[in-house]
PDB file of N, CA and C in Angstrom:
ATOM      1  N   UNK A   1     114.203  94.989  99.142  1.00  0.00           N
ATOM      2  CA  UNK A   1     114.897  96.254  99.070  1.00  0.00           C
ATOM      3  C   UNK A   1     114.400  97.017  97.843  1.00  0.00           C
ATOM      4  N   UNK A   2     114.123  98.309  97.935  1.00  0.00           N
ATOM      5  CA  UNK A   2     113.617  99.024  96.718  1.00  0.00           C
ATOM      6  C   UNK A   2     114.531  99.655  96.038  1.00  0.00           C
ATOM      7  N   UNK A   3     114.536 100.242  95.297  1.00  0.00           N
ATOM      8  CA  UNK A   3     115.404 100.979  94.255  1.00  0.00           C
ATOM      9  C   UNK A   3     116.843 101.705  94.938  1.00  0.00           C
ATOM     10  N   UNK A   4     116.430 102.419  95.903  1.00  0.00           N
ATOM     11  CA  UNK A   4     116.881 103.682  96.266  1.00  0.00           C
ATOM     12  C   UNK A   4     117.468 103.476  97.641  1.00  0.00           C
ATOM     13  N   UNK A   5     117.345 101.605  97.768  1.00  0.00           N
ATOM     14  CA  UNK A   5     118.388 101.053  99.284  1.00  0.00           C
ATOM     15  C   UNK A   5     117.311 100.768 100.412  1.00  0.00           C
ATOM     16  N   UNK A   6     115.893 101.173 100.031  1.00  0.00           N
ATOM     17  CA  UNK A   6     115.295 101.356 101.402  1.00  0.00           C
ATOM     18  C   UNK A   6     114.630  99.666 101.561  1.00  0.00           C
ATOM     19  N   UNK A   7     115.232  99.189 102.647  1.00  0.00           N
ATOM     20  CA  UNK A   7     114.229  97.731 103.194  1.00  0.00           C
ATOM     21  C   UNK A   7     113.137  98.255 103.559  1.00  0.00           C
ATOM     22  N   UNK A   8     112.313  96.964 103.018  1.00  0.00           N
ATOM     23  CA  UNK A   8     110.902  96.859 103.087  1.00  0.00           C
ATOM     24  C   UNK A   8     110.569  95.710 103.538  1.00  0.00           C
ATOM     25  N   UNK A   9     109.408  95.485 105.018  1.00  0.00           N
ATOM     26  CA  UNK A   9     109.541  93.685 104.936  1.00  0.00           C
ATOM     27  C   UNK A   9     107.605  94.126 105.251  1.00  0.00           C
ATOM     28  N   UNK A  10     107.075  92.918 105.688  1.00  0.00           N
ATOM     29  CA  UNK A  10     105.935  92.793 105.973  1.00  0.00           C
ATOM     30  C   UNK A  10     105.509  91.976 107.616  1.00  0.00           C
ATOM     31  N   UNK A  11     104.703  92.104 108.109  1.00  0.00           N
ATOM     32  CA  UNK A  11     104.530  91.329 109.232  1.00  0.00           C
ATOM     33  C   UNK A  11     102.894  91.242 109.922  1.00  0.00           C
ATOM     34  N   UNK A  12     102.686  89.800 109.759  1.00  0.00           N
ATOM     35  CA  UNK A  12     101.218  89.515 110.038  1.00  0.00           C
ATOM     36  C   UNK A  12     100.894  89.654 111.688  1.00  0.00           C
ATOM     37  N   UNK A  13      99.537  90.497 111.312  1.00  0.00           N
ATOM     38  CA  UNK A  13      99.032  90.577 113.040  1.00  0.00           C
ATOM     39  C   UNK A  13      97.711  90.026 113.034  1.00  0.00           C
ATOM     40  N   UNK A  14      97.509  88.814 113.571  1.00  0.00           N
ATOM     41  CA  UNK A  14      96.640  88.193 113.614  1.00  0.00           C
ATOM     42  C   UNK A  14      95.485  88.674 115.158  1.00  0.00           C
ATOM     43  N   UNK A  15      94.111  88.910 114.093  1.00  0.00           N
ATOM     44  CA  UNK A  15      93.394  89.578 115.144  1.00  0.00           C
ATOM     45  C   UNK A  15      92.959  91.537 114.812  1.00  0.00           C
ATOM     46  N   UNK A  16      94.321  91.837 114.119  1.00  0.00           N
ATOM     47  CA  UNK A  16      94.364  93.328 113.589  1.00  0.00           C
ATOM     48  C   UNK A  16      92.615  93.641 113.313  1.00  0.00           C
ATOM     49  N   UNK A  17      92.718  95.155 114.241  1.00  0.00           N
ATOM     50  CA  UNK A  17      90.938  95.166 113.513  1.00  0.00           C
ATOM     51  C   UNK A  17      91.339  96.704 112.452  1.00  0.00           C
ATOM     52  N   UNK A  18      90.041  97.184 112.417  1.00  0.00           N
ATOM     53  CA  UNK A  18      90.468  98.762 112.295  1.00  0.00           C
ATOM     54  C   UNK A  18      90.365  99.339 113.209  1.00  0.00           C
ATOM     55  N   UNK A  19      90.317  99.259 114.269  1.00  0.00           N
ATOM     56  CA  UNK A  19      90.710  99.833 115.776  1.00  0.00           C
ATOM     57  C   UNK A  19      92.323 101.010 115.478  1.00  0.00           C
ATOM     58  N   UNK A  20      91.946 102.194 115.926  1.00  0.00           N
ATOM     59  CA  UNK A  20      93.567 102.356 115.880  1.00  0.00           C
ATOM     60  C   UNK A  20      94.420 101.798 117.390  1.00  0.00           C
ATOM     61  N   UNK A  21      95.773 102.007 116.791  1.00  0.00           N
ATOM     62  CA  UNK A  21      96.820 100.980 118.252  1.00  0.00           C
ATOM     63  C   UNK A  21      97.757 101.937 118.004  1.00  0.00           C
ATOM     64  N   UNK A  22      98.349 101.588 119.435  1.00  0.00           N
ATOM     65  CA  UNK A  22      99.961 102.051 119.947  1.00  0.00           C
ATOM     66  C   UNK A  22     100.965 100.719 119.528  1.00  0.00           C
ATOM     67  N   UNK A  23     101.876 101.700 118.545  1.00  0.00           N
ATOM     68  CA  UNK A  23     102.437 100.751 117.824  1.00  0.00           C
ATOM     69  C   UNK A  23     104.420 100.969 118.530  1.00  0.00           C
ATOM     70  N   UNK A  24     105.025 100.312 119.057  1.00  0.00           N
ATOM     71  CA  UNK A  24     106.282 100.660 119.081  1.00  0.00           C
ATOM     72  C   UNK A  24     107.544  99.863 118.284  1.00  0.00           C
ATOM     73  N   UNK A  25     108.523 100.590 118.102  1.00  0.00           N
ATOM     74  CA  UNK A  25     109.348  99.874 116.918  1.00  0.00           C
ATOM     75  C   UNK A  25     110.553  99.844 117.917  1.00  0.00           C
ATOM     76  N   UNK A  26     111.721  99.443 117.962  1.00  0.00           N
ATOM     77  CA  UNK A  26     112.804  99.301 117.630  1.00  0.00           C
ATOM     78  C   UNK A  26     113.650  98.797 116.910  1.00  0.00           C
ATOM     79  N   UNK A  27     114.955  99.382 116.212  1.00  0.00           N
ATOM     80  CA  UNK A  27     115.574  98.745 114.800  1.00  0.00           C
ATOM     81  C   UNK A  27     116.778  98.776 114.792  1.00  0.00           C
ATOM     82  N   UNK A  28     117.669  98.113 114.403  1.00  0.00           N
ATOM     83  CA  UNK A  28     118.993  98.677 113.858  1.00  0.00           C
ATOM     84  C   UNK A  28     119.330  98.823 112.741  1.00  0.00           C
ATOM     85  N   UNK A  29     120.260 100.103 112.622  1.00  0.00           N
ATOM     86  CA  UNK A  29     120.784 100.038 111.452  1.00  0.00           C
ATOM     87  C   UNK A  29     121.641  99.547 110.289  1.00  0.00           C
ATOM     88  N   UNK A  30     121.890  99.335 109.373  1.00  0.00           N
ATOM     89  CA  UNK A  30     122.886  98.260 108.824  1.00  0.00           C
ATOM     90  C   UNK A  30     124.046  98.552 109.147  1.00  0.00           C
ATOM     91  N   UNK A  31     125.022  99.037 109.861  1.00  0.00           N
ATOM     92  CA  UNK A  31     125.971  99.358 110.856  1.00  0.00           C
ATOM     93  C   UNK A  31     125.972  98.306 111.952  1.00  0.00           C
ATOM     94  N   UNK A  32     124.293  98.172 112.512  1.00  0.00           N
ATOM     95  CA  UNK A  32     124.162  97.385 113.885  1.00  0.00           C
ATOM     96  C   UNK A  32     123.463  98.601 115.192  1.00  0.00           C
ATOM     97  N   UNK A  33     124.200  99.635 114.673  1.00  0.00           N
ATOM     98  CA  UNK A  33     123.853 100.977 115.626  1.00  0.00           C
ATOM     99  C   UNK A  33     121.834 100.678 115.751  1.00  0.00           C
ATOM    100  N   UNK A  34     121.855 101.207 117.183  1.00  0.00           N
ATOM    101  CA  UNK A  34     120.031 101.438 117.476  1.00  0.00           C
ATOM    102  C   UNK A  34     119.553 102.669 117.142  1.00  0.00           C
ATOM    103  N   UNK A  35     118.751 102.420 116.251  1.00  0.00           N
ATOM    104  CA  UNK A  35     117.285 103.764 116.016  1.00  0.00           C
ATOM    105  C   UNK A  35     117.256 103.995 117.774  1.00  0.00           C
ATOM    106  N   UNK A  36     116.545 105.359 117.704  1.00  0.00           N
ATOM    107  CA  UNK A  36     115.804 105.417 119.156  1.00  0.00           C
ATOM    108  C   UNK A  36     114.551 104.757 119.102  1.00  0.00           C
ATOM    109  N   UNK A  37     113.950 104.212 120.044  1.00  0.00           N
ATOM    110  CA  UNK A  37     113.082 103.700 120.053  1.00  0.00           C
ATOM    111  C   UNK A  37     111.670 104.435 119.971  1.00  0.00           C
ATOM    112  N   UNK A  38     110.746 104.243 119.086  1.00  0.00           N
ATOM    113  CA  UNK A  38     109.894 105.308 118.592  1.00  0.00           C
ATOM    114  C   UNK A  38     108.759 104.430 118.883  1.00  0.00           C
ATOM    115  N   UNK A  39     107.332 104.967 118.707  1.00  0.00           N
ATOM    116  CA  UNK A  39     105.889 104.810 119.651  1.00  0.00           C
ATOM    117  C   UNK A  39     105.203 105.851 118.541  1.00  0.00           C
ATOM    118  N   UNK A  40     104.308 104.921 117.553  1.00  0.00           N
ATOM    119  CA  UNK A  40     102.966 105.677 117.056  1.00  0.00           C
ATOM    120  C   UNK A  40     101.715 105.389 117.162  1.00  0.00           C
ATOM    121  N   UNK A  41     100.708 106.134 117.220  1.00  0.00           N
ATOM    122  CA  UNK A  41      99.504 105.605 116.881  1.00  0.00           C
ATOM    123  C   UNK A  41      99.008 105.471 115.498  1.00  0.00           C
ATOM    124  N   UNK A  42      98.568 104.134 115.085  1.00  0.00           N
ATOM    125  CA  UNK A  42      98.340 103.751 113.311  1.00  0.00           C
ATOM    126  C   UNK A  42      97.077 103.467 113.575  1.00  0.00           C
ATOM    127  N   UNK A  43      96.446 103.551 112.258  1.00  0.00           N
ATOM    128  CA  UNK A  43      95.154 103.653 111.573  1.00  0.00           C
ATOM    129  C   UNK A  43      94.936 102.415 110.779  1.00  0.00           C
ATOM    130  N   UNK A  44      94.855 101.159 110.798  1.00  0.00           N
ATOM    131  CA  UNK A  44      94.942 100.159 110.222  1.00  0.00           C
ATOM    132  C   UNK A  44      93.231 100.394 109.761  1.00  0.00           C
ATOM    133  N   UNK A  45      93.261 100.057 107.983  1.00  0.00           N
ATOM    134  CA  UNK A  45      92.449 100.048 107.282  1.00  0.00           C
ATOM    135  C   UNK A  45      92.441  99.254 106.171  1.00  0.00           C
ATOM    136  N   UNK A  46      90.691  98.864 105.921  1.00  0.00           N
ATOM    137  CA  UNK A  46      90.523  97.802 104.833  1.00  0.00           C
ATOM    138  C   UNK A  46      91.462  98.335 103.227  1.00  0.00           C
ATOM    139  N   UNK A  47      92.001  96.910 102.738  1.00  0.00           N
ATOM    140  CA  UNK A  47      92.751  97.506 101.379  1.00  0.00           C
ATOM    141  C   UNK A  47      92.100  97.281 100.704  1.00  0.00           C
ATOM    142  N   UNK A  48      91.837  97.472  99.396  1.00  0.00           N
ATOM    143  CA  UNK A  48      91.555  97.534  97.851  1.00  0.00           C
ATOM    144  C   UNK A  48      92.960  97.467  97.139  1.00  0.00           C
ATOM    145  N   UNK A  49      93.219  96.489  96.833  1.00  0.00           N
ATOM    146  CA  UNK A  49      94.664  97.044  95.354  1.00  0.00           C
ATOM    147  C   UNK A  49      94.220  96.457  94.512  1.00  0.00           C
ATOM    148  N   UNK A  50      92.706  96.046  93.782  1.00  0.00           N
ATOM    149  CA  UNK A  50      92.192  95.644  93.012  1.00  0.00           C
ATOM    150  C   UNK A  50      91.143  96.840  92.880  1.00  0.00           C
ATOM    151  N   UNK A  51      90.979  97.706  93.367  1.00  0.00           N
ATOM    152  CA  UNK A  51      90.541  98.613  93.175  1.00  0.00           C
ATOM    153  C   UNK A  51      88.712  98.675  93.978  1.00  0.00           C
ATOM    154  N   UNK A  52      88.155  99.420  93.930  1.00  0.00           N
ATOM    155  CA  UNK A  52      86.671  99.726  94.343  1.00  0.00           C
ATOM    156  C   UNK A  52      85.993  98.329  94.550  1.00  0.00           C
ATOM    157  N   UNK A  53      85.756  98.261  93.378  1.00  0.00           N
ATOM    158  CA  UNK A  53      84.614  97.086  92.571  1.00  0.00           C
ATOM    159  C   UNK A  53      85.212  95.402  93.497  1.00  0.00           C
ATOM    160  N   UNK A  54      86.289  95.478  94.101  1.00  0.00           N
ATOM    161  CA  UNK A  54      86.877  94.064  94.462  1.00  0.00           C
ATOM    162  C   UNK A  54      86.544  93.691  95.808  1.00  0.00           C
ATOM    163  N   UNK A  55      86.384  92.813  96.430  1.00  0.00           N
ATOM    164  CA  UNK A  55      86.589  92.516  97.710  1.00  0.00           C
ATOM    165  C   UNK A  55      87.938  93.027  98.245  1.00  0.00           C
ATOM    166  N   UNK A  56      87.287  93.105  99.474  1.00  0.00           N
ATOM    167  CA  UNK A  56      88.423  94.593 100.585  1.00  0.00           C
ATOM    168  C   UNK A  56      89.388  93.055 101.209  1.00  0.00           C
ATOM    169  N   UNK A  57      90.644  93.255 101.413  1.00  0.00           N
ATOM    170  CA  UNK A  57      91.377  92.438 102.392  1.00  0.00           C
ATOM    171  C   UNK A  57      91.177  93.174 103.675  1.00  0.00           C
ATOM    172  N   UNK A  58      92.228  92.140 104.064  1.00  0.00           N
ATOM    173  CA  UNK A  58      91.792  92.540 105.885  1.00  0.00           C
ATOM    174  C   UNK A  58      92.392  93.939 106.504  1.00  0.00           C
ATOM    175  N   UNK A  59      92.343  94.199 107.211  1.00  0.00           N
ATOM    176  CA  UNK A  59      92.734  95.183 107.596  1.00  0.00           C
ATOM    177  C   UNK A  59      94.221  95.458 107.813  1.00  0.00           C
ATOM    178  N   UNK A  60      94.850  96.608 107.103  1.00  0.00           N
ATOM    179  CA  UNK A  60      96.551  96.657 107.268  1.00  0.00           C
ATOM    180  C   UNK A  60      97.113  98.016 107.573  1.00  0.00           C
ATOM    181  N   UNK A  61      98.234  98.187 107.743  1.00  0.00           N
ATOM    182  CA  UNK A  61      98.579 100.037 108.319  1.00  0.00           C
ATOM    183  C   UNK A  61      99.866  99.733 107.738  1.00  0.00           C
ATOM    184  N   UNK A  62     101.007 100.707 107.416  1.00  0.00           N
ATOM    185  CA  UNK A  62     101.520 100.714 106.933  1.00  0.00           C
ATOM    186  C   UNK A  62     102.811 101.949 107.339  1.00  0.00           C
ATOM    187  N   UNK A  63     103.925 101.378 107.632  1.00  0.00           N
ATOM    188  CA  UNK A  63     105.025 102.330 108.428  1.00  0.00           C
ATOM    189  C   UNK A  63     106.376 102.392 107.893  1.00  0.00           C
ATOM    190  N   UNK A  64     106.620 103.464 108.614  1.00  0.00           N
ATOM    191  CA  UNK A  64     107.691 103.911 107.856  1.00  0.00           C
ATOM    192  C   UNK A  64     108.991 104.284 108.958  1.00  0.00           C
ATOM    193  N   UNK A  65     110.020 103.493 108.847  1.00  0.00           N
ATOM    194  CA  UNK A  65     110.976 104.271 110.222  1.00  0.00           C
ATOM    195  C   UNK A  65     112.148 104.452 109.183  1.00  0.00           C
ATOM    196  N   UNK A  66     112.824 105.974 109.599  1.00  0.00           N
ATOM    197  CA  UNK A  66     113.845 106.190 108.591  1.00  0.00           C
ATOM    198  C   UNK A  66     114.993 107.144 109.992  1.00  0.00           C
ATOM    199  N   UNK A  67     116.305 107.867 109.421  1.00  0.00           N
ATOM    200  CA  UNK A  67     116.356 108.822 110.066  1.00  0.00           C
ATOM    201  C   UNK A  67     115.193 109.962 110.903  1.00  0.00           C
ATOM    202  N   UNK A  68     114.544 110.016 109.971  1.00  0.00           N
ATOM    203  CA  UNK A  68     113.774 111.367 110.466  1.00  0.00           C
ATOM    204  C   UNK A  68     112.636 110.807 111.420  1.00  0.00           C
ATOM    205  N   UNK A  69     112.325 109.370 111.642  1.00  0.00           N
ATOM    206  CA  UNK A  69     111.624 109.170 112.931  1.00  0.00           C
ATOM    207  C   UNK A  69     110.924 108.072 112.237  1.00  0.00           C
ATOM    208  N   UNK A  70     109.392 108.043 112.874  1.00  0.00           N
ATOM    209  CA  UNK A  70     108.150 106.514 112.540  1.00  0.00           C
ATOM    210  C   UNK A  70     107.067 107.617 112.144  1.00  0.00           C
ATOM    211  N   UNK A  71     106.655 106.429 110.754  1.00  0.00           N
ATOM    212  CA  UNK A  71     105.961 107.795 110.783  1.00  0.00           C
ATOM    213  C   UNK A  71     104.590 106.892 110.000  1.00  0.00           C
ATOM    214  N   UNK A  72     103.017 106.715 109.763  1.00  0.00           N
ATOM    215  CA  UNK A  72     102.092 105.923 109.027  1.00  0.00           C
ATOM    216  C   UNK A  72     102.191 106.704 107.720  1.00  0.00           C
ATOM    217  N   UNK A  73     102.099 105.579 106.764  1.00  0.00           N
ATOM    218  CA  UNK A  73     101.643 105.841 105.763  1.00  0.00           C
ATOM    219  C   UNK A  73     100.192 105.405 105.133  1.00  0.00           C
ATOM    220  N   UNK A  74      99.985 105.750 103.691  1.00  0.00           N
ATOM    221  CA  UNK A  74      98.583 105.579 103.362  1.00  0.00           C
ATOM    222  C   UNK A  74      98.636 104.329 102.740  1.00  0.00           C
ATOM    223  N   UNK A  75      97.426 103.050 103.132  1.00  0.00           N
ATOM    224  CA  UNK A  75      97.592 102.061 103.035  1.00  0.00           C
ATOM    225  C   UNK A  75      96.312 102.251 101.680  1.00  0.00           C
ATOM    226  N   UNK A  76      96.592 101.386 100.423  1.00  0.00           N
ATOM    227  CA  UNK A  76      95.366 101.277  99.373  1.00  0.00           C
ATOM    228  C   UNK A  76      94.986 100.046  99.455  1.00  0.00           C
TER     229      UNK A  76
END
């Protein structure tokens, strides 16, 4: 959980290329109530968080489902 309440988890996809995919979510809320069920296309790309100079990890994409919908973010 981050600062500001928002869960954060992680989840391995074995096989992930940089291919982009049709990604679909469904969630509930901490109530129990259902998100609508939302459908993106993500951009899964090599990371650096060691920066340039480091060996790249594998390929990852990175999402975001809130009120306002699903949405990719920028993976480093």
């Amino acid at each position: 959980m981050t600062p500001d309440g928002t869960l954060v988890g992680t989840l391995s996809v074995p096989g992930l290329t940089e291919q982009a995919l049709e990604v679909t979510v469904s969630a509930l809320d901490r109530s129990g109530a259902a998100f609508p069920v939302r459908s993106l296309t993500v951009h899964p790309a090599l990371t650096r968080p060691s920066g340039n100079d480091c060996p790249a990890f594998g390929p990852q994409a990175s999402l975001r489902l809130d009120v306002a919908g699903l949405s990719e973010s920028t993976v480093r």
